[in-house]
N, C-alpha and C. Protein backbone atom coordinates (compact mmCIF):
# COMPACT_ATOMS: atom_id res chain seq x y z
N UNK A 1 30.78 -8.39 21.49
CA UNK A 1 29.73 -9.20 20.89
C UNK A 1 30.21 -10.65 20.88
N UNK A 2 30.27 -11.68 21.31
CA UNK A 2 30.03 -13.07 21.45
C UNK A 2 29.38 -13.56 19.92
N UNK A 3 29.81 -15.04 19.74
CA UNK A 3 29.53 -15.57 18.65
C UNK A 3 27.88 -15.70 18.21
N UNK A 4 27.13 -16.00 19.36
CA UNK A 4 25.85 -16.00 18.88
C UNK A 4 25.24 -14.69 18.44
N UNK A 5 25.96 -13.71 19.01
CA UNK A 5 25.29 -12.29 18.97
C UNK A 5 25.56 -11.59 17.71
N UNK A 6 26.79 -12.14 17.26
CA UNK A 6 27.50 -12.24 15.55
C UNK A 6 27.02 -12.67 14.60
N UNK A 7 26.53 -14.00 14.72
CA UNK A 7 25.39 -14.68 14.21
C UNK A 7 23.91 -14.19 13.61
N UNK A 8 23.64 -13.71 14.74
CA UNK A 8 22.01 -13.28 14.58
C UNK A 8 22.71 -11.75 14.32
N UNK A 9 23.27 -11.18 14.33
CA UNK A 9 23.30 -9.79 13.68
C UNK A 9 22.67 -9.76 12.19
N UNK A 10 21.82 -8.07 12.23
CA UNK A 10 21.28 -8.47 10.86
C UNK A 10 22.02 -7.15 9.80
N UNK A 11 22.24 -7.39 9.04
CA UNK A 11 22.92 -6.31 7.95
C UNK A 11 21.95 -5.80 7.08
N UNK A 12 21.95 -4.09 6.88
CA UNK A 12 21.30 -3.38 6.35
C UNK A 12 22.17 -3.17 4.91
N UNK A 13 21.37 -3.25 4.08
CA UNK A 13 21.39 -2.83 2.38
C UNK A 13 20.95 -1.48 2.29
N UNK A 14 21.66 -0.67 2.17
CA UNK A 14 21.11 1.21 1.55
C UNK A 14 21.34 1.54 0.23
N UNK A 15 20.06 1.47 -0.06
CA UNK A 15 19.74 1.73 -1.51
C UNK A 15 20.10 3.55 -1.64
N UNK A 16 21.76 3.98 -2.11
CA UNK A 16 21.42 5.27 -2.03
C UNK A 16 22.42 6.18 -3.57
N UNK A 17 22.70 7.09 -3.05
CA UNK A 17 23.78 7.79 -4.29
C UNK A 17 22.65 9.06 -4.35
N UNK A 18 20.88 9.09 -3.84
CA UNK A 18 20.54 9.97 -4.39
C UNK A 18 20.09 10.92 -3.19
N UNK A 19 20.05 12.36 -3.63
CA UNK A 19 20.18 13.42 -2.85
C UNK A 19 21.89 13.62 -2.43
N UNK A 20 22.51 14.54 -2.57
CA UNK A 20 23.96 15.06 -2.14
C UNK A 20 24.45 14.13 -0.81
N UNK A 21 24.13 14.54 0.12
CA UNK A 21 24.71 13.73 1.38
C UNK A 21 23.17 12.88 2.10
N UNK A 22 22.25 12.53 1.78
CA UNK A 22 21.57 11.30 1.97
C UNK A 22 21.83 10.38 3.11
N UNK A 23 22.86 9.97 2.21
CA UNK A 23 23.15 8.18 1.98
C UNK A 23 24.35 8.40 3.31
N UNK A 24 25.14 9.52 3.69
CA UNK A 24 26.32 9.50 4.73
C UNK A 24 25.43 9.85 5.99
N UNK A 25 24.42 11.01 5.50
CA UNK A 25 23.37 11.29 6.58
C UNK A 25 22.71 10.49 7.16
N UNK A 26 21.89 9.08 7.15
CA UNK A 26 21.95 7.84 7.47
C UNK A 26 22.84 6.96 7.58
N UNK A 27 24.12 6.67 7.64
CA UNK A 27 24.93 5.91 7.63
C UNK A 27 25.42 6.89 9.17
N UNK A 28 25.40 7.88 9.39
CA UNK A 28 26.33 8.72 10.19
C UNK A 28 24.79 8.10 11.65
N UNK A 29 23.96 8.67 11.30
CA UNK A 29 22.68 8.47 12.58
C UNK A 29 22.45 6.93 12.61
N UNK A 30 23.12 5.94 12.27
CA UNK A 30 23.17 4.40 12.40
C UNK A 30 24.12 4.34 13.25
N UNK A 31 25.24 5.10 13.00
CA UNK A 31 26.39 4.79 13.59
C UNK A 31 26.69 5.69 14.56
N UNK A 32 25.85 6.92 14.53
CA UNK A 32 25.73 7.54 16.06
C UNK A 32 24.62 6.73 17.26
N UNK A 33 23.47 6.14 16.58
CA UNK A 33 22.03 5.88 17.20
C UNK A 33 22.69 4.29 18.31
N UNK A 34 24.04 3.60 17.31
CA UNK A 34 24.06 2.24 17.61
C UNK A 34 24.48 2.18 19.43
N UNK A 35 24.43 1.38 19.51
CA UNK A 35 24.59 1.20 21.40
C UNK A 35 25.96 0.54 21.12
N UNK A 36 26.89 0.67 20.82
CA UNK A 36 28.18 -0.01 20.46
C UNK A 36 29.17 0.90 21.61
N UNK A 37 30.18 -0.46 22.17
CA UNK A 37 31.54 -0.08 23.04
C UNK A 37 32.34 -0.20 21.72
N UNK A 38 32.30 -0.87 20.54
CA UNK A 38 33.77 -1.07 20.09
C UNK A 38 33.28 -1.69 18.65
N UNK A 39 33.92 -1.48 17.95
CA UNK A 39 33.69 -1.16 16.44
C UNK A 39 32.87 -2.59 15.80
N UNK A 40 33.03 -3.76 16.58
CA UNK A 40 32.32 -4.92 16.24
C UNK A 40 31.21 -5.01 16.86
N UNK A 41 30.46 -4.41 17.77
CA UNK A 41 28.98 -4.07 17.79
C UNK A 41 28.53 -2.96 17.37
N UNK A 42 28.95 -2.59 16.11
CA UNK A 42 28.11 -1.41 14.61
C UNK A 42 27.08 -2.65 13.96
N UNK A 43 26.64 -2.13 13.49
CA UNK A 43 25.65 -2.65 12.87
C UNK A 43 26.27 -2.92 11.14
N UNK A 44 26.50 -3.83 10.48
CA UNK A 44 27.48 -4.18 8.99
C UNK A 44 25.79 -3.55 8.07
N UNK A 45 26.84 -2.59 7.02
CA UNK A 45 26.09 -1.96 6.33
C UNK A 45 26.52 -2.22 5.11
N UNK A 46 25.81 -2.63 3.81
CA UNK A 46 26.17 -2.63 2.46
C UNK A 46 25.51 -1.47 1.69
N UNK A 47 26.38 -1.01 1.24
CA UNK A 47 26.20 0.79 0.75
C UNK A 47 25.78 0.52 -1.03
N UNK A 48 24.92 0.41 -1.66
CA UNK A 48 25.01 0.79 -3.56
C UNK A 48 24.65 2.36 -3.45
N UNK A 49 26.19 2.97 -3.39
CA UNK A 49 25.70 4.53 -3.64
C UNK A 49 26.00 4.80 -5.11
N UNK A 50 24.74 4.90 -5.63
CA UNK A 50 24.62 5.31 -6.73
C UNK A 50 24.22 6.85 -7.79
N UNK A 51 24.76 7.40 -7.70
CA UNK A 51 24.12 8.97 -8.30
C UNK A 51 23.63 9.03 -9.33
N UNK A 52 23.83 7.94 -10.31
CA UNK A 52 23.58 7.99 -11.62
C UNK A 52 22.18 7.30 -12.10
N UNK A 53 21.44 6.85 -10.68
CA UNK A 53 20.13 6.88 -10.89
C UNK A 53 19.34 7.80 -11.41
N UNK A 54 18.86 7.39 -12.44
CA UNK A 54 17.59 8.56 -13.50
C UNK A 54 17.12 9.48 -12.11
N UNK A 55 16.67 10.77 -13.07
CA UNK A 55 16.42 11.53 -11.87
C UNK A 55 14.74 11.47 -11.47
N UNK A 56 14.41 11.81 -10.27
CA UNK A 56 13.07 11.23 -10.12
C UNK A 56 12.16 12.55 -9.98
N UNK A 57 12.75 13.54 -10.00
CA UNK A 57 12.04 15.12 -10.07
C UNK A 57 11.49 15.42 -12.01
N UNK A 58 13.07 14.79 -12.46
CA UNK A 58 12.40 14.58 -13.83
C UNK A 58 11.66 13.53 -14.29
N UNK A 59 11.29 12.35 -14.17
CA UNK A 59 10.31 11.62 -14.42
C UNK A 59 9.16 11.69 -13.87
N UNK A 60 8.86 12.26 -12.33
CA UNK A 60 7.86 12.64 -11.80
C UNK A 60 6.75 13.97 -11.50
N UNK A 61 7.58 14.89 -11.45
CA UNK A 61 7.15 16.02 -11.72
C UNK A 61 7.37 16.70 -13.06
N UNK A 62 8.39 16.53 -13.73
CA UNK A 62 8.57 17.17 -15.04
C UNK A 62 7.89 16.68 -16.16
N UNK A 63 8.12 15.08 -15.72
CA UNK A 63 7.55 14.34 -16.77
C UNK A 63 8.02 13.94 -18.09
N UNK A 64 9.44 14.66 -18.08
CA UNK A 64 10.41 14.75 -19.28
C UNK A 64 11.63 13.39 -19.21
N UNK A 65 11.59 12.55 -17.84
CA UNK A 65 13.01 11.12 -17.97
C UNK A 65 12.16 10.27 -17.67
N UNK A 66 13.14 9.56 -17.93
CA UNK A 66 13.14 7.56 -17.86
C UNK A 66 12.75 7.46 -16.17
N UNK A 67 12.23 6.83 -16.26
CA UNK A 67 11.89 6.10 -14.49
C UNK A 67 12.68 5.42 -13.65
N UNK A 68 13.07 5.89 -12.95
CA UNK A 68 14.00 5.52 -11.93
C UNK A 68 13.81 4.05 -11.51
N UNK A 69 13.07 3.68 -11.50
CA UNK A 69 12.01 2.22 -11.08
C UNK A 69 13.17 0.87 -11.23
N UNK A 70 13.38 0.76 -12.59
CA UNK A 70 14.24 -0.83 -13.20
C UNK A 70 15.89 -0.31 -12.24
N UNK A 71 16.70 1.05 -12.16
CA UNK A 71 17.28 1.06 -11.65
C UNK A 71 17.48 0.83 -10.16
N UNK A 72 16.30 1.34 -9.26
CA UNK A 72 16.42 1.15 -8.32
C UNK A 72 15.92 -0.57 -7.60
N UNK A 73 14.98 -1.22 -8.76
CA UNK A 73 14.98 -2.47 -8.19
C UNK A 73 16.62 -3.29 -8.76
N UNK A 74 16.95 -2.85 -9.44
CA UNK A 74 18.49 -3.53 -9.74
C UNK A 74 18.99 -3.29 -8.53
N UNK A 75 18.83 -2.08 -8.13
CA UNK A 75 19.80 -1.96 -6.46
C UNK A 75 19.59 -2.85 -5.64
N UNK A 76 18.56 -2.94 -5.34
CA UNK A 76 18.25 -3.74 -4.13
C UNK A 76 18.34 -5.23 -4.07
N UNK A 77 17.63 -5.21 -5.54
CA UNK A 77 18.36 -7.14 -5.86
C UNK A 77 19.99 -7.44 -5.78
N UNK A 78 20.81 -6.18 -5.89
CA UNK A 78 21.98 -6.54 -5.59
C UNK A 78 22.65 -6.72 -4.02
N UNK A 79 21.83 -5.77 -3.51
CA UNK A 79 21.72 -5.68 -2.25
C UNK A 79 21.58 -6.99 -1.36
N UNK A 80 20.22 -7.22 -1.92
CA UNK A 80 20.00 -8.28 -0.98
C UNK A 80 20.76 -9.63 -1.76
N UNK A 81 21.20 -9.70 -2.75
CA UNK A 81 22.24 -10.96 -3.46
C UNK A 81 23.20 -11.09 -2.30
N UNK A 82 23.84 -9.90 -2.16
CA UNK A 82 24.91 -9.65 -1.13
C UNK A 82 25.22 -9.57 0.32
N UNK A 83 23.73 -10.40 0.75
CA UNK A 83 23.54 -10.55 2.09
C UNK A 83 22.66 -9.55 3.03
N UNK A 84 22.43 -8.86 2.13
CA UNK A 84 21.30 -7.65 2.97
C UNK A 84 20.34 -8.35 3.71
N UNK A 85 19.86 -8.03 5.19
CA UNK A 85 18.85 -8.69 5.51
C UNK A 85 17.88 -7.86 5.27
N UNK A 86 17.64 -6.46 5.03
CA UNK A 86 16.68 -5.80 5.11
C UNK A 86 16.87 -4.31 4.45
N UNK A 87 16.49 -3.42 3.71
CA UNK A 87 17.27 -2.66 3.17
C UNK A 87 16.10 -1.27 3.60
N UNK A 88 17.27 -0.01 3.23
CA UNK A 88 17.00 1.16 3.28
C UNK A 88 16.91 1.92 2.42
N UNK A 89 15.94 3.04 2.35
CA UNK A 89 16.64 3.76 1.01
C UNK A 89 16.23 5.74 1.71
N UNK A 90 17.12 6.47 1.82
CA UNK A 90 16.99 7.64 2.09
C UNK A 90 16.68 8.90 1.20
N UNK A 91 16.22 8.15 0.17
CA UNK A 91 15.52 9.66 -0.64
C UNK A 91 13.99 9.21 -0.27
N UNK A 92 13.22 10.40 -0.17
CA UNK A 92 11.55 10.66 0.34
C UNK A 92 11.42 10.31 -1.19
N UNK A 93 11.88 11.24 -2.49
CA UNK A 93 11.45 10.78 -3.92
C UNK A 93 11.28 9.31 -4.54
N UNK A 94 12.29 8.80 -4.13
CA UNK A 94 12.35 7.44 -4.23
C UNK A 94 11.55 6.49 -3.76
N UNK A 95 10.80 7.25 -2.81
CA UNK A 95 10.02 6.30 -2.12
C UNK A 95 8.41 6.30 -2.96
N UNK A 96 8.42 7.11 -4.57
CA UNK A 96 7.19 6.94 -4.58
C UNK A 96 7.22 5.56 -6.15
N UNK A 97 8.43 4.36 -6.00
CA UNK A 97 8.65 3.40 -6.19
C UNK A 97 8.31 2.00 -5.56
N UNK A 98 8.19 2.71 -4.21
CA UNK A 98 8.68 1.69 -2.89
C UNK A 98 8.32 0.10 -3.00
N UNK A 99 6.53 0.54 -3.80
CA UNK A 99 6.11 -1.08 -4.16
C UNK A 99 6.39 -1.98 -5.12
N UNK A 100 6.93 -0.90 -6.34
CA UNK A 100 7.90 -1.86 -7.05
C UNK A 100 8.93 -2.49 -6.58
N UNK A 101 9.89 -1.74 -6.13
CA UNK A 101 11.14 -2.01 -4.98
C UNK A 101 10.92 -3.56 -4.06
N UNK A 102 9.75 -3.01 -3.38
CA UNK A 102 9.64 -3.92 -2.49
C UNK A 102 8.82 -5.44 -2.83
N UNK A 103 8.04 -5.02 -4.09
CA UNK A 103 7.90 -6.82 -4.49
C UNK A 103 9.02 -7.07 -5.87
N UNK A 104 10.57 -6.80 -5.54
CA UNK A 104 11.15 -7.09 -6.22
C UNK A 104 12.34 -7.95 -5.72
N UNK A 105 11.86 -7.93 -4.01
CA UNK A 105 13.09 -8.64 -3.35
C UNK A 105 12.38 -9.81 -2.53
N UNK A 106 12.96 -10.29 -1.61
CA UNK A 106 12.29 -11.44 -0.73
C UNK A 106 12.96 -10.90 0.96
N UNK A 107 13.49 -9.56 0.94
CA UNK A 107 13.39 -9.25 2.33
C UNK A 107 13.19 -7.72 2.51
N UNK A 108 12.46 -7.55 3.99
CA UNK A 108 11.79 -6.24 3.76
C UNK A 108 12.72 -5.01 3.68
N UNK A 109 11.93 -4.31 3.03
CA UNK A 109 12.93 -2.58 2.80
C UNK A 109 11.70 -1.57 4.09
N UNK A 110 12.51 -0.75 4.88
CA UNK A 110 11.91 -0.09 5.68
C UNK A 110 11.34 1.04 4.83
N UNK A 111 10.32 1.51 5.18
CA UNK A 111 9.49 2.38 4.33
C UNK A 111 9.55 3.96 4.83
N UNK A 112 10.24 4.52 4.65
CA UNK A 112 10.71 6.44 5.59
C UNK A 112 9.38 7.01 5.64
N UNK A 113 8.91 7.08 4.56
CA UNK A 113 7.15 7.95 4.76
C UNK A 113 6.35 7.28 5.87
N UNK A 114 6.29 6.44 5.49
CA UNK A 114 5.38 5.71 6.22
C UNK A 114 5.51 5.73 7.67
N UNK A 115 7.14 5.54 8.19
CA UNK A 115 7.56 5.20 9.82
C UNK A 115 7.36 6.70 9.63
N UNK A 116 7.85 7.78 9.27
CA UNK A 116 7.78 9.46 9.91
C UNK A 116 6.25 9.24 9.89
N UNK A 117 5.70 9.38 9.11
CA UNK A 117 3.84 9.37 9.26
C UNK A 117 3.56 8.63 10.90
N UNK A 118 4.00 7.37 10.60
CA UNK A 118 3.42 6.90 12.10
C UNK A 118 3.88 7.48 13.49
N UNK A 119 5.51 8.03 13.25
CA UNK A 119 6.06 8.35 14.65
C UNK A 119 5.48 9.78 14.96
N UNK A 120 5.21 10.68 13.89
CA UNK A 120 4.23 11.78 14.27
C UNK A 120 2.75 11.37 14.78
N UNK A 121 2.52 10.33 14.31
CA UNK A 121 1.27 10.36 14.87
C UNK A 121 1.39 10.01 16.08
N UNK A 122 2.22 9.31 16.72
CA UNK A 122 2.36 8.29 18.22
C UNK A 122 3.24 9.29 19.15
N UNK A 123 3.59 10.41 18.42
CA UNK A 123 4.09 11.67 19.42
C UNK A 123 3.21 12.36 19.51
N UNK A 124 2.78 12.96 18.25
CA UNK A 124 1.69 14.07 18.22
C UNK A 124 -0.09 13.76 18.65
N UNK A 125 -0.09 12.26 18.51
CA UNK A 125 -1.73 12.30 18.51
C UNK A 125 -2.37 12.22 17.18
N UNK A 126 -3.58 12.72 16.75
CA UNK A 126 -4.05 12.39 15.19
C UNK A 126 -3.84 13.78 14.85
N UNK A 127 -3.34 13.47 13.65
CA UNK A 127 -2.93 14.66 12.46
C UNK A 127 -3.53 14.58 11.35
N UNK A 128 -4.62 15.85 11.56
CA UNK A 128 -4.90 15.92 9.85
C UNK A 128 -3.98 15.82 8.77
N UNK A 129 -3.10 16.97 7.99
CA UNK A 129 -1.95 16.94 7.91
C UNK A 129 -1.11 17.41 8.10
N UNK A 130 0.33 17.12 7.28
CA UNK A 130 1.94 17.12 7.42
C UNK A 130 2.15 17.42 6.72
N UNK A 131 3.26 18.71 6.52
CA UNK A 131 4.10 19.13 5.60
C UNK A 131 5.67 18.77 5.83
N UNK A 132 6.53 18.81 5.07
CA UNK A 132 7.75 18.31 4.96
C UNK A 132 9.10 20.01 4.47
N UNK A 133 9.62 19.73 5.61
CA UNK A 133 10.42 21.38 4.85
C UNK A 133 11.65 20.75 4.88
N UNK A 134 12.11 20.51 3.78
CA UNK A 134 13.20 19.96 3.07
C UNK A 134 14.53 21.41 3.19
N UNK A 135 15.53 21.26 4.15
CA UNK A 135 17.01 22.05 3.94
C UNK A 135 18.23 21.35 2.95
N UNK A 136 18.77 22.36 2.47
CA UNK A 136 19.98 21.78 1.30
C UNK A 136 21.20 22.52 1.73
């Protein structure tokens, strides 16, 4: 990678800690997916793995915790404090925050529902619907 190409490199913020292996499970398909000869064309990743985010099965479906919401926009504002150009976050649960999240920063967070929704549709054609079968 050459200085300009160093330059314009952009660094991902992963908003994670939640779901067991998540956050390595994306970090591992970044760093398998990247087109890299040699360890300085990876892509620079800033990790807030956090587990101790409120749980979002209990605030959302149970209806019994605190909202994950103020924690996870703390993430990302730290994130992007820290140079994130654009951030990630790999729980599907988490994502039913996303618009708090995302008018809480000034650079964009990629949206997982949304890109799987579209890349099924631009493989598959139009889809009534989609189900999701979650392995542990």
């Amino acid at each position: 990678m050459n200085s300009m190409q160093e330059r314009s490199a952009k660094t991902i913020g992963i908003i994670g800690g939640m779901g067991r292996s998540a956050t390595v499970d994306l970090m591992r398909r970044i760093i398998d997916f990247t087109p890299a000869k040699d360890d300085i064309d990876h892509i620079r990743m800033l990790i807030d793995n956090n587990p101790k985010v409120p749980s979002r099965i209990e605030a959302l479906i149970d209806g019994t915790g605190e909202s994950p919401a103020s924690c996870l926009v703390e993430m990302a504002l730290g994130l992007q404090q820290q140079g994130a150009d654009f951030l990630a976050m790999p729980c599907n649960t988490a994502h039913h925050y996303y618009a708090e999240i995302a008018g809480s920063v000034d650079i964009p967070i990629l949206n997982m529902v949304n890109l799987a929704a579209n890349n099924i549709v631009e493989v598959q054609g139009h889809i009534e619907n989609v189900g999701e079968i979650v392995s542990t």
